[in-house]
PDB file of N, CA and C in Angstrom:
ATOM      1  N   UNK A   1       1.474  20.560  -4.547  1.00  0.00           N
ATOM      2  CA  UNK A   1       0.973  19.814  -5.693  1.00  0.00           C
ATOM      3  C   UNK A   1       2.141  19.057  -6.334  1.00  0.00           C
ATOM      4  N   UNK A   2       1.935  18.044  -6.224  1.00  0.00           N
ATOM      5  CA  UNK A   2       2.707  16.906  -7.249  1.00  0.00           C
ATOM      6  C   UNK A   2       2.990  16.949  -8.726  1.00  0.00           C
ATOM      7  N   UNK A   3       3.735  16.441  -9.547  1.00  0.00           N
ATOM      8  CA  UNK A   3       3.822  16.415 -10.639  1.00  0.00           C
ATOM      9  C   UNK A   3       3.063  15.358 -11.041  1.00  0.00           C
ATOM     10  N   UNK A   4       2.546  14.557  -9.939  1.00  0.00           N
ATOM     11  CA  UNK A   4       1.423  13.226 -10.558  1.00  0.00           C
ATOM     12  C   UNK A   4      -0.002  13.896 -10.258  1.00  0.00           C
ATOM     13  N   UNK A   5      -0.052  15.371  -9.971  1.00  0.00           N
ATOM     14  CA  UNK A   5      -1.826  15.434  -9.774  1.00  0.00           C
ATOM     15  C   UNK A   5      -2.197  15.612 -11.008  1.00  0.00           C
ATOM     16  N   UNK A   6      -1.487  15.875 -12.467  1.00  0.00           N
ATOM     17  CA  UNK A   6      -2.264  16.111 -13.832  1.00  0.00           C
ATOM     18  C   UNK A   6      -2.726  14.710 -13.288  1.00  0.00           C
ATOM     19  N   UNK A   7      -2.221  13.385 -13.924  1.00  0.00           N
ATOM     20  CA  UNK A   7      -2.325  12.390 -13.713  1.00  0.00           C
ATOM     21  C   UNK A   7      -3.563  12.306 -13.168  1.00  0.00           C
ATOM     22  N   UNK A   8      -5.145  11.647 -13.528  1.00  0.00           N
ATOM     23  CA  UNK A   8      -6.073  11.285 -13.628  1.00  0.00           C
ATOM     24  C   UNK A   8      -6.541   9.995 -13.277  1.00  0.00           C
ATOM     25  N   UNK A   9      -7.395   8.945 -12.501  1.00  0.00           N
ATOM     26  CA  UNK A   9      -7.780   7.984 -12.563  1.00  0.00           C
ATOM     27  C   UNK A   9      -9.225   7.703 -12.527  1.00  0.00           C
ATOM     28  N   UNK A  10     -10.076   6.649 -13.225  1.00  0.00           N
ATOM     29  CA  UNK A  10     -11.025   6.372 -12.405  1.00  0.00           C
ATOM     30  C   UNK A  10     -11.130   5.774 -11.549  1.00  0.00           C
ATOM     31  N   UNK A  11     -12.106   5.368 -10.377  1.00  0.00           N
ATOM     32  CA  UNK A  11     -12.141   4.935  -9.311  1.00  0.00           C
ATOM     33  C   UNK A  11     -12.899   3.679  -9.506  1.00  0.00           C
ATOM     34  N   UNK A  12     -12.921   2.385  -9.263  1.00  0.00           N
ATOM     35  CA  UNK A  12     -13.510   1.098  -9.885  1.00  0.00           C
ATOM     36  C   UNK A  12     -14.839   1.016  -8.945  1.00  0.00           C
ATOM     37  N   UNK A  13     -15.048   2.169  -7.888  1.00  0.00           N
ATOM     38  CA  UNK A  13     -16.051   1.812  -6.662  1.00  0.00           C
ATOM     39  C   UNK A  13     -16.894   2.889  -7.409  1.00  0.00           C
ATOM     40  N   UNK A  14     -16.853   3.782  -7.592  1.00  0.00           N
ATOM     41  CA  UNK A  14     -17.676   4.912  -7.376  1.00  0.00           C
ATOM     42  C   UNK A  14     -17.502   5.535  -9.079  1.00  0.00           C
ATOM     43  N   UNK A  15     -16.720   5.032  -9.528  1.00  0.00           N
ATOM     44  CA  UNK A  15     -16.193   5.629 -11.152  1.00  0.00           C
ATOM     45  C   UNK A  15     -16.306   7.112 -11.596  1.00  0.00           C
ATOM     46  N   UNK A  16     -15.933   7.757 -10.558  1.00  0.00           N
ATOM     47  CA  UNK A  16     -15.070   9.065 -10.349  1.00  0.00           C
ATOM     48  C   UNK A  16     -14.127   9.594 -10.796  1.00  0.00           C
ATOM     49  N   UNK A  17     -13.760  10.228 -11.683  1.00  0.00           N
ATOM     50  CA  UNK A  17     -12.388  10.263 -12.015  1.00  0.00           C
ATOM     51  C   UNK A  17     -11.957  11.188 -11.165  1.00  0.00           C
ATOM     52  N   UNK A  18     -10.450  10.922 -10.644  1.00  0.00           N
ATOM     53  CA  UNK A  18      -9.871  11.645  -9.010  1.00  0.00           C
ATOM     54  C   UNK A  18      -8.331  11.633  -9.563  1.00  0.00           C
ATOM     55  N   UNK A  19      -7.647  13.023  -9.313  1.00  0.00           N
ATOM     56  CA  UNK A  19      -6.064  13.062  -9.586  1.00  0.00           C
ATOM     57  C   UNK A  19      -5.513  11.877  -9.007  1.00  0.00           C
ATOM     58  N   UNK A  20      -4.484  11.409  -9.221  1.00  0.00           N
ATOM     59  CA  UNK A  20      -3.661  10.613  -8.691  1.00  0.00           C
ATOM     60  C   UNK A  20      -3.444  10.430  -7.412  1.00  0.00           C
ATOM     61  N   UNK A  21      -3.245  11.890  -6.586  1.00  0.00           N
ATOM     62  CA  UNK A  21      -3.227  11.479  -4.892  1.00  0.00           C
ATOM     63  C   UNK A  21      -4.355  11.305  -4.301  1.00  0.00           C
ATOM     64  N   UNK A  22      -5.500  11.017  -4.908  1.00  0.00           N
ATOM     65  CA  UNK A  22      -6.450  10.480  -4.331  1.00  0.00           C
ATOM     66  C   UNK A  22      -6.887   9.216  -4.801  1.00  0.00           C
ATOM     67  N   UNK A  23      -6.262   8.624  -5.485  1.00  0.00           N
ATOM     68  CA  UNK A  23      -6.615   7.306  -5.702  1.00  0.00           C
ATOM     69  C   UNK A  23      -5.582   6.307  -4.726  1.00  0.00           C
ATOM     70  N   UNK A  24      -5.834   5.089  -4.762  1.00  0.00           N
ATOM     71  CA  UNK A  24      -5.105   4.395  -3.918  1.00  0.00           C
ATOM     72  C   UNK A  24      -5.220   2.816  -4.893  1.00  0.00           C
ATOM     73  N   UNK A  25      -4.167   1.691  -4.354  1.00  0.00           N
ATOM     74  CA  UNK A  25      -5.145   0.523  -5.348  1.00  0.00           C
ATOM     75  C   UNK A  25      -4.850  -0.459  -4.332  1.00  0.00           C
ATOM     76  N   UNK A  26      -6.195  -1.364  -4.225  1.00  0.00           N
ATOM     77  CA  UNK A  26      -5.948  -2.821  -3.089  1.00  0.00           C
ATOM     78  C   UNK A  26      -5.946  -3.690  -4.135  1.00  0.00           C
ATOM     79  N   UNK A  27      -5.082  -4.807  -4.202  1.00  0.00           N
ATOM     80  CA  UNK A  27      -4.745  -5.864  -5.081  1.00  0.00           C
ATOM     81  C   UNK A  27      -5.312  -7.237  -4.477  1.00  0.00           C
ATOM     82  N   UNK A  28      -6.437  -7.587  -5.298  1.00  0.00           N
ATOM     83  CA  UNK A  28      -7.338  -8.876  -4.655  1.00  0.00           C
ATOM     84  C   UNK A  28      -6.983  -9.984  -5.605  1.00  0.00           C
ATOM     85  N   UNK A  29      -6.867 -10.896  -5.189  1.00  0.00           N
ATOM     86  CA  UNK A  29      -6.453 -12.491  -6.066  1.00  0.00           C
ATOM     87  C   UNK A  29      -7.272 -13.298  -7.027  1.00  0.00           C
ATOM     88  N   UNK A  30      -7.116 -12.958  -8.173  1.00  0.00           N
ATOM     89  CA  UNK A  30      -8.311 -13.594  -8.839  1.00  0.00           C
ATOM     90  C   UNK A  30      -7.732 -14.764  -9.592  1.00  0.00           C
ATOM     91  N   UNK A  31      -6.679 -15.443  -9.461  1.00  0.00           N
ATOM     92  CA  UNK A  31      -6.485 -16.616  -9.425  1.00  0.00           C
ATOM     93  C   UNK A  31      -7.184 -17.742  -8.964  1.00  0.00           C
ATOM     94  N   UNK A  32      -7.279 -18.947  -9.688  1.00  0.00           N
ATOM     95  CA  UNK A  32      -7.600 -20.556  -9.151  1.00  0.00           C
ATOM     96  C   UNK A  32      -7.417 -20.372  -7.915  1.00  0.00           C
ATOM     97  N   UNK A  33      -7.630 -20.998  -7.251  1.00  0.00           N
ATOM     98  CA  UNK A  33      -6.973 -21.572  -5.495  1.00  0.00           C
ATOM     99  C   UNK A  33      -5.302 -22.392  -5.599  1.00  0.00           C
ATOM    100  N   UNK A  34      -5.239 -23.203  -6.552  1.00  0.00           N
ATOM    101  CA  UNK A  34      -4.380 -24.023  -6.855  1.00  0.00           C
ATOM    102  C   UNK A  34      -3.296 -23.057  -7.473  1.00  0.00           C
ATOM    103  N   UNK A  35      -3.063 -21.792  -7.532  1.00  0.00           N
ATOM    104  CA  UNK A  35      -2.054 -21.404  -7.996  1.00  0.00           C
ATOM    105  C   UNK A  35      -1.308 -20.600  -6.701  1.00  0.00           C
ATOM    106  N   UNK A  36      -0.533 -20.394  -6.114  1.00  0.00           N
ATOM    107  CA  UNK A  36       0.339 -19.019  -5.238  1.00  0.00           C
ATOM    108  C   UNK A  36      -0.353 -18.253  -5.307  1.00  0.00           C
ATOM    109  N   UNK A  37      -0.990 -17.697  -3.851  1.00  0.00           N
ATOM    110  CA  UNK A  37      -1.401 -16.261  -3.747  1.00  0.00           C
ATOM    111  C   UNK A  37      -0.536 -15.204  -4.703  1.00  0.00           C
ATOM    112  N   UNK A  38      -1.239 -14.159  -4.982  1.00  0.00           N
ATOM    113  CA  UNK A  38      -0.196 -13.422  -5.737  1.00  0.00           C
ATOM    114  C   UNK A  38       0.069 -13.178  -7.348  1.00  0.00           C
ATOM    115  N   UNK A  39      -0.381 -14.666  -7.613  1.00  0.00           N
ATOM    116  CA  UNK A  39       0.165 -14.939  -9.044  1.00  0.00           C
ATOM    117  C   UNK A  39      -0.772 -13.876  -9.991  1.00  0.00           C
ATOM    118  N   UNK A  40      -2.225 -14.064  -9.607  1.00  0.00           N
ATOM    119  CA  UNK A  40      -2.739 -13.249 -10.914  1.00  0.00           C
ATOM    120  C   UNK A  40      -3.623 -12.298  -9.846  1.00  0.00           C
ATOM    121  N   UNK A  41      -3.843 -11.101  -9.669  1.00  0.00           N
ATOM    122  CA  UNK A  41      -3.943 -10.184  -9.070  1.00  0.00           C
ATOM    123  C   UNK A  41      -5.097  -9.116  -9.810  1.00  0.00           C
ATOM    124  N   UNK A  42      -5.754  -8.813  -9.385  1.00  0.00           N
ATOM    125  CA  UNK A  42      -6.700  -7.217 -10.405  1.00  0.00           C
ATOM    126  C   UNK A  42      -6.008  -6.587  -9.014  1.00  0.00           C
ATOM    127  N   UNK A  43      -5.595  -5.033  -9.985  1.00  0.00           N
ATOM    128  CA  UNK A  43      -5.684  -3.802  -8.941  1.00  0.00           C
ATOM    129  C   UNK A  43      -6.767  -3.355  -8.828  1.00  0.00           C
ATOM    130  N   UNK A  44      -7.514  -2.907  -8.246  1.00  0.00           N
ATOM    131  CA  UNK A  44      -9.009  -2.418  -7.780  1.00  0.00           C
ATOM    132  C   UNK A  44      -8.352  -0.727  -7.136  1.00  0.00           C
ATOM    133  N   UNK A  45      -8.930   0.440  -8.223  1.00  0.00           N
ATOM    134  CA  UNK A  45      -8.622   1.626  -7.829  1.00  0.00           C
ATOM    135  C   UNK A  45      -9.443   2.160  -6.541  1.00  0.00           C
ATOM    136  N   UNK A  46      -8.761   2.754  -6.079  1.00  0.00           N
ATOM    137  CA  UNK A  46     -10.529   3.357  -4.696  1.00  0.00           C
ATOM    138  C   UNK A  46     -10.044   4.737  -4.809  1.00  0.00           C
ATOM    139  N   UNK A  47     -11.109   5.382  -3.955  1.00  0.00           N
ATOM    140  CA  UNK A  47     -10.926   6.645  -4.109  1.00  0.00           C
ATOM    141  C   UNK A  47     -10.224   5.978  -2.050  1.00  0.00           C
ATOM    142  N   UNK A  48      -9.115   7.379  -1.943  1.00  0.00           N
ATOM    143  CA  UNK A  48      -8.598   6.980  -0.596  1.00  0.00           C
ATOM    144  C   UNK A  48      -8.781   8.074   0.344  1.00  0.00           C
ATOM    145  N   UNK A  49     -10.121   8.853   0.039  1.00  0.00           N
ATOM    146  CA  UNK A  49     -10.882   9.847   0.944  1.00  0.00           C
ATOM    147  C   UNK A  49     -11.893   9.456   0.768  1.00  0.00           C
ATOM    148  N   UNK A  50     -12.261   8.653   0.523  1.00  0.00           N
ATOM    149  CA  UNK A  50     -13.920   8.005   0.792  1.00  0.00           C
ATOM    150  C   UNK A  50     -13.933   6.517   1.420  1.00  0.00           C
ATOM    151  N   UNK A  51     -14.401   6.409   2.586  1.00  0.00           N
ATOM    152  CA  UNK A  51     -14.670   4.907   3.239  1.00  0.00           C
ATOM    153  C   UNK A  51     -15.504   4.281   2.479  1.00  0.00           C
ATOM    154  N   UNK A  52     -16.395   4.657   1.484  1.00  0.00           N
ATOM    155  CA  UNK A  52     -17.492   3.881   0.766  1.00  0.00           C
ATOM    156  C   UNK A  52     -16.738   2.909   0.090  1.00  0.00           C
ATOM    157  N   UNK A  53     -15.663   3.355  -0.799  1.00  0.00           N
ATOM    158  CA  UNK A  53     -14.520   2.979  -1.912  1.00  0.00           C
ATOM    159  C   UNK A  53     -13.623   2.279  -1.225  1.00  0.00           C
ATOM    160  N   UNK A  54     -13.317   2.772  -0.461  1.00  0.00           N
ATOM    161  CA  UNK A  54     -12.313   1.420   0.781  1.00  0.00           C
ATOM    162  C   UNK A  54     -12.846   0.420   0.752  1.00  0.00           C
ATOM    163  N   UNK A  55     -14.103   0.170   1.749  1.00  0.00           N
ATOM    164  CA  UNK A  55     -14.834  -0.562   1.897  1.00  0.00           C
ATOM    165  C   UNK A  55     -15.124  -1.386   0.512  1.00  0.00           C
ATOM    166  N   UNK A  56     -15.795  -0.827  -0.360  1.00  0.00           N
ATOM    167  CA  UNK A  56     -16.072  -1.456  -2.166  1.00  0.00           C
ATOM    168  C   UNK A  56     -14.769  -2.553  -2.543  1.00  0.00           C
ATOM    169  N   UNK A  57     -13.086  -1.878  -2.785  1.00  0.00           N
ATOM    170  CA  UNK A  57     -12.090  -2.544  -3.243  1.00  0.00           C
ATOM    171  C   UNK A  57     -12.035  -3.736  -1.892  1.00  0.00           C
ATOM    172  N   UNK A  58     -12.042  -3.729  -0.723  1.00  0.00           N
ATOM    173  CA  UNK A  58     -11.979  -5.090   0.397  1.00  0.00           C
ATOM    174  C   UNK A  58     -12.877  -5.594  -0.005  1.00  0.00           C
ATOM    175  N   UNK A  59     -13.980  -5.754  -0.290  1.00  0.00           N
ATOM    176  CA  UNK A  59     -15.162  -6.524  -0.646  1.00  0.00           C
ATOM    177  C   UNK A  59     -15.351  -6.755  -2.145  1.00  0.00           C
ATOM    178  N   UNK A  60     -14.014  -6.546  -2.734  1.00  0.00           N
ATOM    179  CA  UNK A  60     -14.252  -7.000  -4.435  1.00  0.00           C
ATOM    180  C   UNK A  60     -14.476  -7.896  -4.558  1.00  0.00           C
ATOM    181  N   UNK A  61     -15.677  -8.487  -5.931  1.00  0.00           N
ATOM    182  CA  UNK A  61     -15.546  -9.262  -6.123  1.00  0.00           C
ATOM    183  C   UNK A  61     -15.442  -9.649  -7.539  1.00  0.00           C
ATOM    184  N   UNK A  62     -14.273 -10.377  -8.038  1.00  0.00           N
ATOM    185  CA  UNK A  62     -14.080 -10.666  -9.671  1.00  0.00           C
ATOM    186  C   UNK A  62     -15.123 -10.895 -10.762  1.00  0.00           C
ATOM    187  N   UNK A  63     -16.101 -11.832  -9.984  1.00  0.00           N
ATOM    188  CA  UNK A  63     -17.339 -12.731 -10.392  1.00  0.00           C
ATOM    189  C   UNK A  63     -18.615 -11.426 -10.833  1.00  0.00           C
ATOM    190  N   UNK A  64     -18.477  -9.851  -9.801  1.00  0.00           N
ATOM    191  CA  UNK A  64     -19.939  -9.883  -9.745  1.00  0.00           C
ATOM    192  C   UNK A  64     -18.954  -8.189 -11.016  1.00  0.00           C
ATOM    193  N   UNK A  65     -17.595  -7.882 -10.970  1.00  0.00           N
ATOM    194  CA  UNK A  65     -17.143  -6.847 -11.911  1.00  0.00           C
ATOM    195  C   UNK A  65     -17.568  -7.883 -13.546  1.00  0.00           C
ATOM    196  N   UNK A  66     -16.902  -8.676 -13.683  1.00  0.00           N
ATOM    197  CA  UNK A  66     -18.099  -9.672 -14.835  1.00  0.00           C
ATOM    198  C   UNK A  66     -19.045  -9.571 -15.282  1.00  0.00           C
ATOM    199  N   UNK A  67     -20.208  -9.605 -14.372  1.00  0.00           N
ATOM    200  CA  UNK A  67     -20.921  -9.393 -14.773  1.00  0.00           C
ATOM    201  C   UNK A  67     -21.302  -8.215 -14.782  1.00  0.00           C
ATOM    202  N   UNK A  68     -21.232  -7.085 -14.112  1.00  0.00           N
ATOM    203  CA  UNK A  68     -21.473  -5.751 -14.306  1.00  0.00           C
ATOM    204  C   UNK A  68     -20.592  -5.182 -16.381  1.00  0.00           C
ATOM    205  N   UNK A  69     -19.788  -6.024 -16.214  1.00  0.00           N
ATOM    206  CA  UNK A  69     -19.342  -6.102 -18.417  1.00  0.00           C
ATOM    207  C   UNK A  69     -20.308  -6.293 -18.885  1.00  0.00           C
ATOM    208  N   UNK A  70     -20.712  -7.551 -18.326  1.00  0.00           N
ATOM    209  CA  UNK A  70     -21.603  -8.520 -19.742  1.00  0.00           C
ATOM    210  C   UNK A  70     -22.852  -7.357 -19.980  1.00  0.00           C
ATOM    211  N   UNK A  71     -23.275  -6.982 -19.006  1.00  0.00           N
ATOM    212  CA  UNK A  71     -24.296  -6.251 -18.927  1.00  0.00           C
ATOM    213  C   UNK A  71     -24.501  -5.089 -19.572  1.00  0.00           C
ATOM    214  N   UNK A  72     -23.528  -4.310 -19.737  1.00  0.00           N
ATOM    215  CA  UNK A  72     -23.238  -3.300 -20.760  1.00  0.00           C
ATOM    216  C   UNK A  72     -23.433  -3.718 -22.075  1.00  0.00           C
ATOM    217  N   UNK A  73     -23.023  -4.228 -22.297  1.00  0.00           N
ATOM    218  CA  UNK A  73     -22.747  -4.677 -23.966  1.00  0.00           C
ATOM    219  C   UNK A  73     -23.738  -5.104 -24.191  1.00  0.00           C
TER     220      UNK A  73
END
Protein backbone atom coordinates (compact mmCIF):
# COMPACT_ATOMS: atom_id res chain seq x y z
CA UNK A 1 0.00 0.00 0.00
CA UNK A 2 1.11 3.40 -1.04
CA UNK A 3 1.09 6.51 0.78
CA UNK A 4 -1.21 7.80 -2.21
CA UNK A 5 -4.01 5.02 -1.54
CA UNK A 6 -5.70 7.50 1.31
CA UNK A 7 -5.78 9.70 -1.70
CA UNK A 8 -9.32 9.35 -3.31
CA UNK A 9 -10.66 10.17 -6.85
CA UNK A 10 -13.71 10.21 -8.80
CA UNK A 11 -13.81 8.52 -11.97
CA UNK A 12 -15.35 10.97 -14.89
CA UNK A 13 -16.73 7.48 -16.71
CA UNK A 14 -18.45 5.67 -14.15
CA UNK A 15 -18.22 8.41 -11.08
CA UNK A 16 -16.85 5.98 -8.65
CA UNK A 17 -14.82 7.16 -6.23
CA UNK A 18 -11.46 4.73 -6.46
CA UNK A 19 -8.01 5.26 -4.30
CA UNK A 20 -5.48 6.73 -6.31
CA UNK A 21 -3.86 3.48 -7.79
CA UNK A 22 -6.75 2.86 -9.51
CA UNK A 23 -7.39 5.80 -11.22
CA UNK A 24 -5.44 6.66 -14.28
CA UNK A 25 -5.99 10.11 -16.48
CA UNK A 26 -6.08 10.30 -20.59
CA UNK A 27 -5.62 13.97 -21.58
CA UNK A 28 -7.99 14.85 -24.68
CA UNK A 29 -7.65 18.36 -26.52
CA UNK A 30 -10.31 20.62 -26.09
CA UNK A 31 -8.81 23.40 -27.78
CA UNK A 32 -9.84 25.35 -31.24
CA UNK A 33 -8.10 23.43 -34.08
CA UNK A 34 -6.11 26.62 -34.72
CA UNK A 35 -4.23 26.45 -31.56
CA UNK A 36 -1.05 23.54 -30.88
CA UNK A 37 -2.18 20.28 -29.92
CA UNK A 38 -1.63 20.31 -26.29
CA UNK A 39 -2.35 23.79 -25.46
CA UNK A 40 -5.67 23.39 -23.56
CA UNK A 41 -6.19 19.81 -22.47
CA UNK A 42 -9.18 18.25 -19.86
CA UNK A 43 -7.70 15.32 -17.85
CA UNK A 44 -10.47 12.74 -18.07
CA UNK A 45 -10.05 10.37 -14.79
CA UNK A 46 -10.84 6.49 -15.64
CA UNK A 47 -10.98 3.91 -13.47
CA UNK A 48 -7.66 1.70 -14.86
CA UNK A 49 -9.29 -1.81 -13.94
CA UNK A 50 -12.25 -1.34 -15.86
CA UNK A 51 -12.24 -1.43 -19.87
CA UNK A 52 -15.71 0.32 -19.74
CA UNK A 53 -13.75 3.63 -18.32
CA UNK A 54 -10.83 3.16 -20.72
CA UNK A 55 -12.90 2.91 -23.40
CA UNK A 56 -15.37 6.16 -21.93
CA UNK A 57 -11.95 8.66 -21.42
CA UNK A 58 -10.73 7.56 -25.55
CA UNK A 59 -14.10 8.40 -26.64
CA UNK A 60 -14.45 11.74 -24.61
CA UNK A 61 -16.25 14.07 -25.63
CA UNK A 62 -16.00 17.94 -24.36
CA UNK A 63 -19.35 18.92 -26.16
CA UNK A 64 -21.57 16.00 -24.79
CA UNK A 65 -19.56 16.45 -20.61
CA UNK A 66 -21.43 20.12 -21.27
CA UNK A 67 -24.08 19.18 -21.61
CA UNK A 68 -24.40 16.44 -19.13
CA UNK A 69 -23.69 20.25 -16.58
CA UNK A 70 -26.29 22.15 -18.11
CA UNK A 71 -28.55 19.45 -17.31
CA UNK A 72 -28.08 19.25 -13.72
CA UNK A 73 -28.65 22.61 -12.81
Amino acid sequence: MSRFDSFTWRCDICHEERPDSKISVYKVDIGPRSLPSGTLVRNVKYCNDNSRCYEGALHWSEEDYLMRQRVKV
